[in-house]
N, C-alpha and C. Protein backbone atom coordinates (compact mmCIF):
# COMPACT_ATOMS: atom_id res chain seq x y z
N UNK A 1 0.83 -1.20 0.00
CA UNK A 1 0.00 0.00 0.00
C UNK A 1 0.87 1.26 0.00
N UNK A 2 2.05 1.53 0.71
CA UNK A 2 2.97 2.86 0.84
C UNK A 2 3.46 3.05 -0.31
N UNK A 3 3.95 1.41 -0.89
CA UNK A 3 4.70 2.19 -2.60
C UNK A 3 3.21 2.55 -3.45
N UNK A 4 1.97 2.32 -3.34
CA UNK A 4 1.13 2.54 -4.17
C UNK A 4 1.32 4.18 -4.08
N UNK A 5 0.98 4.30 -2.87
CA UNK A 5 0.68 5.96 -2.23
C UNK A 5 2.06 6.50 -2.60
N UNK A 6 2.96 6.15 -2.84
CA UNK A 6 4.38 6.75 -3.03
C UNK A 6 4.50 7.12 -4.76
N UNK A 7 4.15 6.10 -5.45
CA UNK A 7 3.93 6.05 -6.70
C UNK A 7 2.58 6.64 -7.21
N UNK A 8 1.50 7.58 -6.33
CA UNK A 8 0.22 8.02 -6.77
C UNK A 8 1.17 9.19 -6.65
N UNK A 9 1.99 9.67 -5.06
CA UNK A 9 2.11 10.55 -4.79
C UNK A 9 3.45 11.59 -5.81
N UNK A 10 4.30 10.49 -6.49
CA UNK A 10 5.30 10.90 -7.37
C UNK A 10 5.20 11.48 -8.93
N UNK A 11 3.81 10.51 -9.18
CA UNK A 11 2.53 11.10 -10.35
C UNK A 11 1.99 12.06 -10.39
N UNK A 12 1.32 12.63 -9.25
CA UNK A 12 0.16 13.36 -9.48
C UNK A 12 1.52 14.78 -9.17
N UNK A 13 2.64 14.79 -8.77
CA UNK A 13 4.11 15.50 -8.67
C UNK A 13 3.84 15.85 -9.48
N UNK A 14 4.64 14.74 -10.57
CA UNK A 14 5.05 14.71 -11.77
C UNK A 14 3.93 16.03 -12.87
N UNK A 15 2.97 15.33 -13.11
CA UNK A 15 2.31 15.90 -13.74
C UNK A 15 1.45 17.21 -13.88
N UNK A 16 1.90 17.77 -11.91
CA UNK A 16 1.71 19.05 -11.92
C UNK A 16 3.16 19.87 -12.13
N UNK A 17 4.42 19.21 -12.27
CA UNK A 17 5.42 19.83 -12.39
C UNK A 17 5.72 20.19 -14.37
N UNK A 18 5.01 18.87 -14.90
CA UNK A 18 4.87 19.12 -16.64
C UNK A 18 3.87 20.25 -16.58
N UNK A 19 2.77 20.17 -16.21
CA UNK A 19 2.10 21.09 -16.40
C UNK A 19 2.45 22.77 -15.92
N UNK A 20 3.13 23.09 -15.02
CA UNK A 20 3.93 24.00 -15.05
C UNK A 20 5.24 24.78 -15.63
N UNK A 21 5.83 23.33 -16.44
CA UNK A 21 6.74 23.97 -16.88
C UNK A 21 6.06 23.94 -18.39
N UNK A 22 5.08 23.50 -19.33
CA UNK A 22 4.18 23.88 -20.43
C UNK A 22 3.75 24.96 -20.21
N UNK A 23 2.90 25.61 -19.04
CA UNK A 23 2.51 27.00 -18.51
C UNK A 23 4.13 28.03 -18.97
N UNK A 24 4.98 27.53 -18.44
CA UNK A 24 6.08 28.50 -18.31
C UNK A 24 6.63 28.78 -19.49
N UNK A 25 6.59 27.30 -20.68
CA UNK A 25 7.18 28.07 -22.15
C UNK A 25 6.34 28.29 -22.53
N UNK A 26 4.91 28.56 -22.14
CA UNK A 26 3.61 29.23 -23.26
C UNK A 26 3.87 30.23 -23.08
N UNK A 27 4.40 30.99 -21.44
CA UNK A 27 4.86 32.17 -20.96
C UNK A 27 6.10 33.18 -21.90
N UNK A 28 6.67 31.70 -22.03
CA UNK A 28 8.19 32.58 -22.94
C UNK A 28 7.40 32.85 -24.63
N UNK A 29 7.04 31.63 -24.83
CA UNK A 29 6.20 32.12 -26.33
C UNK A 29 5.23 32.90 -26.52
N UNK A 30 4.68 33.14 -25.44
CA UNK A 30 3.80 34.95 -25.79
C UNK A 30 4.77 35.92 -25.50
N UNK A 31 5.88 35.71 -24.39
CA UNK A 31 6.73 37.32 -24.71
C UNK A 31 7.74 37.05 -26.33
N UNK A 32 8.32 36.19 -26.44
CA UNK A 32 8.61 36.06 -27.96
C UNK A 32 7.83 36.76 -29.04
N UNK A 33 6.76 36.59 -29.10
CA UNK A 33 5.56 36.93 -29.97
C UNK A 33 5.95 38.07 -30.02
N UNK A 34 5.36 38.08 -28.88
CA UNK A 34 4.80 39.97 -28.91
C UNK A 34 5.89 40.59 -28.86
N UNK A 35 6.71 40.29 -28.63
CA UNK A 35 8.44 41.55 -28.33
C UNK A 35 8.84 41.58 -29.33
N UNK A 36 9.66 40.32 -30.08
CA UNK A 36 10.12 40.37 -30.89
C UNK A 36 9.74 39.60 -32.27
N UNK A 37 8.40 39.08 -32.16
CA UNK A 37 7.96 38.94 -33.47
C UNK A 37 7.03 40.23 -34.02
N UNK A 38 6.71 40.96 -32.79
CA UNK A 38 5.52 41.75 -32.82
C UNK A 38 4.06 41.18 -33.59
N UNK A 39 4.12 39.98 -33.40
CA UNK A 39 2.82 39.39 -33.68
C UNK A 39 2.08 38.66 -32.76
N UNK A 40 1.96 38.97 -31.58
CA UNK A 40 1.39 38.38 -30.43
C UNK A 40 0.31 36.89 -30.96
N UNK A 41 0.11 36.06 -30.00
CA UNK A 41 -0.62 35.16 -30.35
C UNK A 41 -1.64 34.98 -29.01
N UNK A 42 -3.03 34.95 -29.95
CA UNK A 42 -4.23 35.28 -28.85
C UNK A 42 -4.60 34.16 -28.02
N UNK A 43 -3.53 32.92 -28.33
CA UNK A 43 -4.66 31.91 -27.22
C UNK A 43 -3.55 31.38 -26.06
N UNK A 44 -2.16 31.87 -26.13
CA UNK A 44 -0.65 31.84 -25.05
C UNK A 44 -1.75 32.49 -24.00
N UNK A 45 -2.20 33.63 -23.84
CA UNK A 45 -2.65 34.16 -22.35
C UNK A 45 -3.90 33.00 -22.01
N UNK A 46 -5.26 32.55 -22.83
CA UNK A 46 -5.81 31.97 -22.46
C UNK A 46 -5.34 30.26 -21.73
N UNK A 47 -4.53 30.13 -22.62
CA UNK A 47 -4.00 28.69 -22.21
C UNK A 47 -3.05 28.86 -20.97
N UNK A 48 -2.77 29.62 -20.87
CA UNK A 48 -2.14 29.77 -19.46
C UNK A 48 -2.97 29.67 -18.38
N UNK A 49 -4.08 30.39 -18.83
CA UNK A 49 -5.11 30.52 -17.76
C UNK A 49 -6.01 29.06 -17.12
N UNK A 50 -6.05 28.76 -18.29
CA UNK A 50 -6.74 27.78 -17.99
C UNK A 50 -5.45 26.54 -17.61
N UNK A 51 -4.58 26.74 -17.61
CA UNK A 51 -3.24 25.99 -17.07
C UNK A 51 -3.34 26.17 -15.49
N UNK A 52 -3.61 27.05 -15.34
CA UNK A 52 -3.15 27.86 -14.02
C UNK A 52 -4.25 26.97 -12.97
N UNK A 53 -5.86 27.39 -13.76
CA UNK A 53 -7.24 26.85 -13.18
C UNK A 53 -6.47 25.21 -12.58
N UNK A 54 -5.80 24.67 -13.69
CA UNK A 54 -5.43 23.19 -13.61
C UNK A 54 -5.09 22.81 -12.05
N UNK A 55 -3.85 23.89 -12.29
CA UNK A 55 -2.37 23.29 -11.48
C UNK A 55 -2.72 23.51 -9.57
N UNK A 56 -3.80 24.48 -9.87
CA UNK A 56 -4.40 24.90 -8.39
C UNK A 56 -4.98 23.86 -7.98
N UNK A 57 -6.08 23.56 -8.57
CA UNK A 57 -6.78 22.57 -8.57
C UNK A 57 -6.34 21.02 -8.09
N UNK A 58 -5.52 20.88 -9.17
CA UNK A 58 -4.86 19.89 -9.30
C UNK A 58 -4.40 19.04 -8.03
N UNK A 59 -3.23 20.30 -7.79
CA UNK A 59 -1.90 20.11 -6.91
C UNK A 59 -2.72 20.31 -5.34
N UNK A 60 -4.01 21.24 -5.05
CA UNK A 60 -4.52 21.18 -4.13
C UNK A 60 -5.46 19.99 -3.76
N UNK A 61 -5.77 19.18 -5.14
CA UNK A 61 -6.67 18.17 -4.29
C UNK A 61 -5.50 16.57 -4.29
N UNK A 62 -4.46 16.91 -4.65
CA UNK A 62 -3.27 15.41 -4.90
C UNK A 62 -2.33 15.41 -3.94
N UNK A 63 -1.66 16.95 -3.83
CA UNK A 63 -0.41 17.55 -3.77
C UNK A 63 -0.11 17.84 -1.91
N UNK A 64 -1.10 19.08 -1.95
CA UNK A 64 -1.05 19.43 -0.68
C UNK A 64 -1.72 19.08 0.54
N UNK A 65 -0.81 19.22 1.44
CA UNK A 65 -1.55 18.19 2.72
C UNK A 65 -1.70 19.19 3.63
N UNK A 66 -2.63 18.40 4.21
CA UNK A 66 -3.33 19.09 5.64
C UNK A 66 -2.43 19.91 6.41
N UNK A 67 -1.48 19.68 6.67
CA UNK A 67 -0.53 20.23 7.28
C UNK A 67 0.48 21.60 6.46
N UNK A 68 0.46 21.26 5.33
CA UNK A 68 0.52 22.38 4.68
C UNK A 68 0.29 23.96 4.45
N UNK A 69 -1.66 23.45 5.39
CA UNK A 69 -2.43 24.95 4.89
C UNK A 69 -1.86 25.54 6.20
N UNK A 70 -2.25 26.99 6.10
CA UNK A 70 -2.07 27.82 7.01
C UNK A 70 -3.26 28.03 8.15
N UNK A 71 -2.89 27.72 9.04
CA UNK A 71 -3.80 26.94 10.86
C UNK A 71 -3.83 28.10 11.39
N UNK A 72 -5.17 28.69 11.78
CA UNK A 72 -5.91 29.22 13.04
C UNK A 72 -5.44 28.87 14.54
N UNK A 73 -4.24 28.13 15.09
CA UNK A 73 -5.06 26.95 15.70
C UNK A 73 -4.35 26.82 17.42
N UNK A 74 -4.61 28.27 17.38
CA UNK A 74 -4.01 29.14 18.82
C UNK A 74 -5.33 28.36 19.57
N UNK A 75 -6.44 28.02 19.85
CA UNK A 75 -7.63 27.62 20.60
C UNK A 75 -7.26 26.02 20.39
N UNK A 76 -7.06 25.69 19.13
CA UNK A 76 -6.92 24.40 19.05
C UNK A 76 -6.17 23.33 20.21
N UNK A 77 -4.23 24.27 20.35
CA UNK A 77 -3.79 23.80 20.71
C UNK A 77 -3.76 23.97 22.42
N UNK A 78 -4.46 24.67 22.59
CA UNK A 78 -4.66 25.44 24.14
C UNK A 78 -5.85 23.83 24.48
N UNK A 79 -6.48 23.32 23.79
CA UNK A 79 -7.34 22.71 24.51
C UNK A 79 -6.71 21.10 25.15
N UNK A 80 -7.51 20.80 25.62
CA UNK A 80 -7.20 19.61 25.69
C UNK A 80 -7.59 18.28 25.38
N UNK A 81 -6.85 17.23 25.22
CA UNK A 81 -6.72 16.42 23.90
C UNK A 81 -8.35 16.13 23.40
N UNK A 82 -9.31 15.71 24.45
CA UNK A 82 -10.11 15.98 24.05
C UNK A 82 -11.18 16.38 23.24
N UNK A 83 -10.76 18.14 23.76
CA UNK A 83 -11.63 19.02 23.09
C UNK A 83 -10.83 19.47 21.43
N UNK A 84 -9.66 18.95 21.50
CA UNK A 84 -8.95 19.06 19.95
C UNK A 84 -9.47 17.65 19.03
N UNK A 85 -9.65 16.68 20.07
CA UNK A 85 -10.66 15.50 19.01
C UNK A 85 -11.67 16.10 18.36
N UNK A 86 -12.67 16.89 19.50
CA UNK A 86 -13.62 16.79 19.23
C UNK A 86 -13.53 17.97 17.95
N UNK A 87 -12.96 19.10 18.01
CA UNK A 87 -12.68 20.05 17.38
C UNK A 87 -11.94 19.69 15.64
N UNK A 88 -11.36 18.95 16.15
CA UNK A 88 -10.79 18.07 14.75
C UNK A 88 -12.07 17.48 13.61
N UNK A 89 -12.76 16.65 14.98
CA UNK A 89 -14.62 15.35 14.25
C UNK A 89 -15.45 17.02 14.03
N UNK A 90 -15.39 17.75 14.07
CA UNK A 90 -16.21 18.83 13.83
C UNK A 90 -15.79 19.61 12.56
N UNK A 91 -14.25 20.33 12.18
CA UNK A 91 -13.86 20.33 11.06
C UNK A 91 -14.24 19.44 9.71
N UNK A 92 -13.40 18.29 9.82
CA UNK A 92 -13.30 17.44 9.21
C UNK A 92 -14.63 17.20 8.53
N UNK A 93 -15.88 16.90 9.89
CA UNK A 93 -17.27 16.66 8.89
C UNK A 93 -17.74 17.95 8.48
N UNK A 94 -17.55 18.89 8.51
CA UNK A 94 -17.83 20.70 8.41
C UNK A 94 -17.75 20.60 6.98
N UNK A 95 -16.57 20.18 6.82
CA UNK A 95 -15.88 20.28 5.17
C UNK A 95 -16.18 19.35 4.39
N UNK A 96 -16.51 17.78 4.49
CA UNK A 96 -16.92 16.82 3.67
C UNK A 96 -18.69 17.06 3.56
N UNK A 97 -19.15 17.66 4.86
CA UNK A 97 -20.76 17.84 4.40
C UNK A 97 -20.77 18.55 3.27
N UNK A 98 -20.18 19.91 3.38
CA UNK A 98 -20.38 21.64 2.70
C UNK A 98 -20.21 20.44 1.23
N UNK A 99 -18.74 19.54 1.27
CA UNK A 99 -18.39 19.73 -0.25
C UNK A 99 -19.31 18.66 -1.01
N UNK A 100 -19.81 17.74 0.28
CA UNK A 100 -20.76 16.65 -0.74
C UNK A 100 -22.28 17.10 -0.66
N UNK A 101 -22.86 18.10 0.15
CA UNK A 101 -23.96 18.88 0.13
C UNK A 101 -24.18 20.03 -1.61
N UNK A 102 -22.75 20.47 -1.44
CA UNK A 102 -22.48 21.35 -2.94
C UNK A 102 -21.96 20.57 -4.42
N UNK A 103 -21.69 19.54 -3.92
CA UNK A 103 -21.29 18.91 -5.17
C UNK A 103 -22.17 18.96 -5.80
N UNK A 104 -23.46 18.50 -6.56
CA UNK A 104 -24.13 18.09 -7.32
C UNK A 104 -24.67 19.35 -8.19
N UNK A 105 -24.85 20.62 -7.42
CA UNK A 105 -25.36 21.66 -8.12
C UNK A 105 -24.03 22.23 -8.72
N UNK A 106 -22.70 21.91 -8.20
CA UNK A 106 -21.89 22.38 -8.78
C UNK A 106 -21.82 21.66 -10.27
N UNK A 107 -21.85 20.48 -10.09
CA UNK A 107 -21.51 19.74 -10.85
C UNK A 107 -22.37 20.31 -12.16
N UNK A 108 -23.78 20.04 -11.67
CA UNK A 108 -24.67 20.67 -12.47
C UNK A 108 -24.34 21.92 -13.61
N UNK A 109 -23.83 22.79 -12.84
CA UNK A 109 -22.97 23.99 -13.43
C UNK A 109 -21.89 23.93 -14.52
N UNK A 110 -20.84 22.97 -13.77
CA UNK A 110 -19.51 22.68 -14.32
C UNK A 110 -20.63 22.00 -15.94
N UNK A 111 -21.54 20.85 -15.56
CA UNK A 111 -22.01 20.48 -16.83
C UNK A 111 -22.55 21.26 -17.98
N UNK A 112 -23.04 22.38 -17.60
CA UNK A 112 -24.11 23.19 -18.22
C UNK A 112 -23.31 24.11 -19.17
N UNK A 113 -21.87 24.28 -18.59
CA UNK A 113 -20.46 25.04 -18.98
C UNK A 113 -20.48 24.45 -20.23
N UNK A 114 -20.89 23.35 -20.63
CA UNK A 114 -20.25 22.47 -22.02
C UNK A 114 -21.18 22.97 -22.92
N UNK A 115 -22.30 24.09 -23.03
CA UNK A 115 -22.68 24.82 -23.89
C UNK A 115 -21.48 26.42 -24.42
N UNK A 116 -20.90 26.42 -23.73
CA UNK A 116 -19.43 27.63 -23.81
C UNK A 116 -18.58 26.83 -24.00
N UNK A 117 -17.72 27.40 -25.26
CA UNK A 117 -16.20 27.52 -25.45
C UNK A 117 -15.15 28.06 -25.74
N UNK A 118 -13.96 27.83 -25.40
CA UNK A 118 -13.15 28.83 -25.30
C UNK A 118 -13.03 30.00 -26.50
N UNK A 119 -12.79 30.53 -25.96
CA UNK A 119 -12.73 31.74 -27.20
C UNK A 119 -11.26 31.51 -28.21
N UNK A 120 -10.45 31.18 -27.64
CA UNK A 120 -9.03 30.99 -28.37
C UNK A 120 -8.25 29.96 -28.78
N UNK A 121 -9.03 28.83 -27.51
CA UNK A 121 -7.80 27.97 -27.48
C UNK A 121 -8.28 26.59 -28.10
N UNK A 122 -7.68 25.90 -28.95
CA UNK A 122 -8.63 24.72 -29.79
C UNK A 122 -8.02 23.84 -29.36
N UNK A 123 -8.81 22.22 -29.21
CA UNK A 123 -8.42 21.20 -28.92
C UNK A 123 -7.28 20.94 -30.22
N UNK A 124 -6.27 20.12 -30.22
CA UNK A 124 -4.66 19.61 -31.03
C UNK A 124 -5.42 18.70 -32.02
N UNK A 125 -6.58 17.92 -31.49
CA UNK A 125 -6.59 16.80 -32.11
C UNK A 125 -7.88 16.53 -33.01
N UNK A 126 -9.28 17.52 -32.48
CA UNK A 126 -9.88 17.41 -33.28
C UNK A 126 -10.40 18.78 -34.36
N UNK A 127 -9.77 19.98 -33.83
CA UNK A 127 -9.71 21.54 -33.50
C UNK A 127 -11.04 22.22 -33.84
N UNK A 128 -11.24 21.53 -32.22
CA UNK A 128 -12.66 22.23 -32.05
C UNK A 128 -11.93 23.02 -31.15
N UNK A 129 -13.25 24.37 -30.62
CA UNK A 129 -13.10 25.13 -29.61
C UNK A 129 -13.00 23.96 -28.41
N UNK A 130 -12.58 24.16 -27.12
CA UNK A 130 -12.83 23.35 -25.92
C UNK A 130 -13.80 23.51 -25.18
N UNK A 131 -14.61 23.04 -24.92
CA UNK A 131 -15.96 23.25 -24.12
C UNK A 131 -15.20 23.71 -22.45
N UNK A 132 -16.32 24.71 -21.76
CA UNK A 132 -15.79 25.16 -20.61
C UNK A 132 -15.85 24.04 -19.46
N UNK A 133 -17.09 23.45 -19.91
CA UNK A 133 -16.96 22.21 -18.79
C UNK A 133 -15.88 21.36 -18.88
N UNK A 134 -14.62 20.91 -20.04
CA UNK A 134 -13.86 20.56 -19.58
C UNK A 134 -12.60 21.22 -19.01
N UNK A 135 -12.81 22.60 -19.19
CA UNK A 135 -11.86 23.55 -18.31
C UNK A 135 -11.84 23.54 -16.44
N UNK A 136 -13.23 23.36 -16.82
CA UNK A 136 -13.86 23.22 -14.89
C UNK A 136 -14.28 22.13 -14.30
N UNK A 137 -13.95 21.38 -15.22
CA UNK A 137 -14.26 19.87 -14.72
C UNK A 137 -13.20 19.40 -13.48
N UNK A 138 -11.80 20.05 -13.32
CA UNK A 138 -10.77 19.83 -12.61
C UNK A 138 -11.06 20.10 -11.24
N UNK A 139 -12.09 20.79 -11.06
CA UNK A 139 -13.13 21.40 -9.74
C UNK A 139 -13.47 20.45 -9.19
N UNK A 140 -14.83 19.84 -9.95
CA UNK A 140 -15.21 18.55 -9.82
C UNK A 140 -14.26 17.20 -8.97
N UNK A 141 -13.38 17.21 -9.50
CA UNK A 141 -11.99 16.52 -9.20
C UNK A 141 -11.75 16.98 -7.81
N UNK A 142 -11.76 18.14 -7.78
CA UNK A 142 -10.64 18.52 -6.51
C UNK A 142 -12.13 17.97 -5.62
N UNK A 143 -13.31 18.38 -5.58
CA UNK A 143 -14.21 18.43 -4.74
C UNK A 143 -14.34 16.73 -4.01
N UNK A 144 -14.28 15.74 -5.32
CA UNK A 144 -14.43 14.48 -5.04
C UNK A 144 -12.57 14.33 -3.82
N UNK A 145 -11.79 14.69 -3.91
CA UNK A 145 -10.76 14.42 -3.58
C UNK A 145 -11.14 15.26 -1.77
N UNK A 146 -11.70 16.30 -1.95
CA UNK A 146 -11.85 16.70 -0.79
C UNK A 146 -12.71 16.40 0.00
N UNK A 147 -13.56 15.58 -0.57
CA UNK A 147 -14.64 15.05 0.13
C UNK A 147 -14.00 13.21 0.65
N UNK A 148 -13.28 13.12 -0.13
CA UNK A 148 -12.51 11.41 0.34
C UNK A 148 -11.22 11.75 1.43
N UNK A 149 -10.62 12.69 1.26
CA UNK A 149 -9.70 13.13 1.99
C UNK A 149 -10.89 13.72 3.54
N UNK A 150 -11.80 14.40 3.55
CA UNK A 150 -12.47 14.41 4.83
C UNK A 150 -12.90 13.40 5.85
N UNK A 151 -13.39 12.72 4.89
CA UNK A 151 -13.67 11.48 5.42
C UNK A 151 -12.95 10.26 6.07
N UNK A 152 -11.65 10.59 5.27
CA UNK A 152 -10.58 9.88 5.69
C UNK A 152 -10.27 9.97 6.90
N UNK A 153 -9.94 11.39 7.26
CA UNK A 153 -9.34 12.20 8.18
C UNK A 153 -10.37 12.30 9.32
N UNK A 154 -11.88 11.89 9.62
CA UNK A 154 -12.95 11.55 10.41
C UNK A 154 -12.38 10.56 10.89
N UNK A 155 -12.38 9.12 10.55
CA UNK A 155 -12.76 8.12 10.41
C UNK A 155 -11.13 7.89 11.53
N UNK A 156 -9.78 8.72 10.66
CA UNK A 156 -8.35 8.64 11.12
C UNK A 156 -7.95 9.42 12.75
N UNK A 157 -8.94 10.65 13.16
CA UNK A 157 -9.12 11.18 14.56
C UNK A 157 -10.26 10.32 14.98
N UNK A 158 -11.57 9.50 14.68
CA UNK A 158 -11.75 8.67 15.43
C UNK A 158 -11.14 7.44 15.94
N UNK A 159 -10.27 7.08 15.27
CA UNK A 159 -9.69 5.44 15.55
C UNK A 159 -8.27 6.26 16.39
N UNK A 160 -7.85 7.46 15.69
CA UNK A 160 -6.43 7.91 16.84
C UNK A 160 -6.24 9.04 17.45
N UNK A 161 -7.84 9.53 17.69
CA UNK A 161 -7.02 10.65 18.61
C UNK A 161 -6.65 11.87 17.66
N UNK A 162 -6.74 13.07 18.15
CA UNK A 162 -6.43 14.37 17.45
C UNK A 162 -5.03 14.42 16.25
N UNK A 163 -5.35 14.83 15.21
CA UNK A 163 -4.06 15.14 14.67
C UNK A 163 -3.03 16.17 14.90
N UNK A 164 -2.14 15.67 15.94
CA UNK A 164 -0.85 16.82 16.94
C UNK A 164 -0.06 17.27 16.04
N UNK A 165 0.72 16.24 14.61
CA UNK A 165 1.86 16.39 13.99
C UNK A 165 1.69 17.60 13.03
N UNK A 166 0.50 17.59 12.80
CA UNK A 166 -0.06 18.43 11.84
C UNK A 166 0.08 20.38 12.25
N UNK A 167 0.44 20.47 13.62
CA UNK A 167 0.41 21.47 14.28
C UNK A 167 1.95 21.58 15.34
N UNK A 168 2.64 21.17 14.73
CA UNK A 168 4.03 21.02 15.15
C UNK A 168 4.83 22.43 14.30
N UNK A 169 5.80 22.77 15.50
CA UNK A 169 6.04 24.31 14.88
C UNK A 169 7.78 23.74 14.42
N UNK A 170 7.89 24.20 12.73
CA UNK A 170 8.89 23.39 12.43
C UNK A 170 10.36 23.56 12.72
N UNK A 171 11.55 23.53 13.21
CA UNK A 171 12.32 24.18 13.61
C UNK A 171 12.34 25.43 14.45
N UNK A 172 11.27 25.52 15.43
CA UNK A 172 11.08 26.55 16.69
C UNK A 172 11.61 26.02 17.85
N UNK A 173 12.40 26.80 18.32
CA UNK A 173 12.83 26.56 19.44
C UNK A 173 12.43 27.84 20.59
N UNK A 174 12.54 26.93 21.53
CA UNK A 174 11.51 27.30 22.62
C UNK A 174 12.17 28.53 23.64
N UNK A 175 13.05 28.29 23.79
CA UNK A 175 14.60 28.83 24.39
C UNK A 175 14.70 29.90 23.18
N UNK A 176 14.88 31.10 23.58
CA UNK A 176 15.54 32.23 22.97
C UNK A 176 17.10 31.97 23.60
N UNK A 177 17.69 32.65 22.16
CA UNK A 177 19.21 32.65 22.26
C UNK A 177 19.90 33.16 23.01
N UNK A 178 21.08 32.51 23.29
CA UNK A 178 21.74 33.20 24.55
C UNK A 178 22.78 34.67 23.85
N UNK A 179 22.35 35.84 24.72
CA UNK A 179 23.21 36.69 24.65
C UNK A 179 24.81 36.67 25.02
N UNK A 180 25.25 36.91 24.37
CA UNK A 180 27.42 36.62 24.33
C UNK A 180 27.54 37.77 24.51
N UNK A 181 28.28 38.17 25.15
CA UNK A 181 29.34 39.51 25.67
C UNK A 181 30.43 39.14 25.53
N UNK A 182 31.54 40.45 25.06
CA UNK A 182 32.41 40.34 25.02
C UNK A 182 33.68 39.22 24.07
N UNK A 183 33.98 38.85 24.53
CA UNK A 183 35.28 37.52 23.76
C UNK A 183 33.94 36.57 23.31
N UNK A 184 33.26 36.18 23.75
CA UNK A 184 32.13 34.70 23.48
C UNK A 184 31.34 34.73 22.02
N UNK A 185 31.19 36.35 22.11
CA UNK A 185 30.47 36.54 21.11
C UNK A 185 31.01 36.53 19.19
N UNK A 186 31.73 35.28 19.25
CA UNK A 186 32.59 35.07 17.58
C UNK A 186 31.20 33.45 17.12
């Protein structure tokens, strides 16, 4: 199971790191264009954009972990173990209700998108415009990912207890430095 998760986790890397560096020479080939071909090309800014929609998306529902985001969690850690369980089983289902309560009308939306298409940017292979629903379909994605990742993380503070590691201050030390006088201080 760890090399699976090691090998999901080196993939879903991977493929937000291609997809950024495609973002980055679409970047160099619209300033090319426009600088020094002086013929700008109209679909480098859109495809970026919708690169960008990707890599957020993407990398936030594969990439980044819980511990990652940036924590409130001055009350959190003041409580006791307890009341950080309980505070944890309260998050956790907060966020898998909202996202599987909103999924469906989103979805609805994201579907309805496939009457719009892009204004610039054409599919390689059949060169049609791209429908918007598959621009925003990556939503969809993140939502299903955030709703399995909640649940996970329920199910992982009921069987163990609050998640502590997740709120660990990284290289802080507790002890302020000692003042040197004189000769000590090299």
């Amino acid at each position: 199971m760890k090399l699976l998760i090691k090998w999901f986790t080196r993939s879903t890397e991977a493929i937000s790191a291609l997809m950024l560096a495609v973002m980055f020479f679409t970047f160099l080939l619209q300033i090319f264009t426009r600088y020094v071909m002086q013929a700008p090309l109209g679909w480098t800014l859109e495809f970026n954009l919708i690169l960008w929609v990707w890599i957020v998306f993407f990398g936030c529902a594969f990439i980044v972990r819980d511990k990652d985001h940036v924590t409130f969690d001055i009350f959190y850690l003041a409580a006791p173990k307890r009341g950080r369980q309980i505070m944890a089983l309260i998050a956790a289902g907060a966020v898998g209700i909202g996202m599987i309560y909103s999924f469906l009308p989103t979805w609805d939306y994201i579907d309805w998108m496939k009457i719009r298409k892009t204004p610039t940017v054409w599919n390689p292979f059949t060169g049609a415009k791209i429908p918007m629903r598959d621009v925003f379909s990556i939503y969809a994605v993140f939502m299903l990912a955030i709703i399995a990742r909640s649940i996970w993380t329920f199910v992982k503070v009921l069987r163990n207890g609050p998640p502590d590691e997740d709120h660990e201050l990284v290289s802080h030390d507790p002890e302020p430095p000692a003042i040197r006088h004189g000769d000590d201080a090299t």
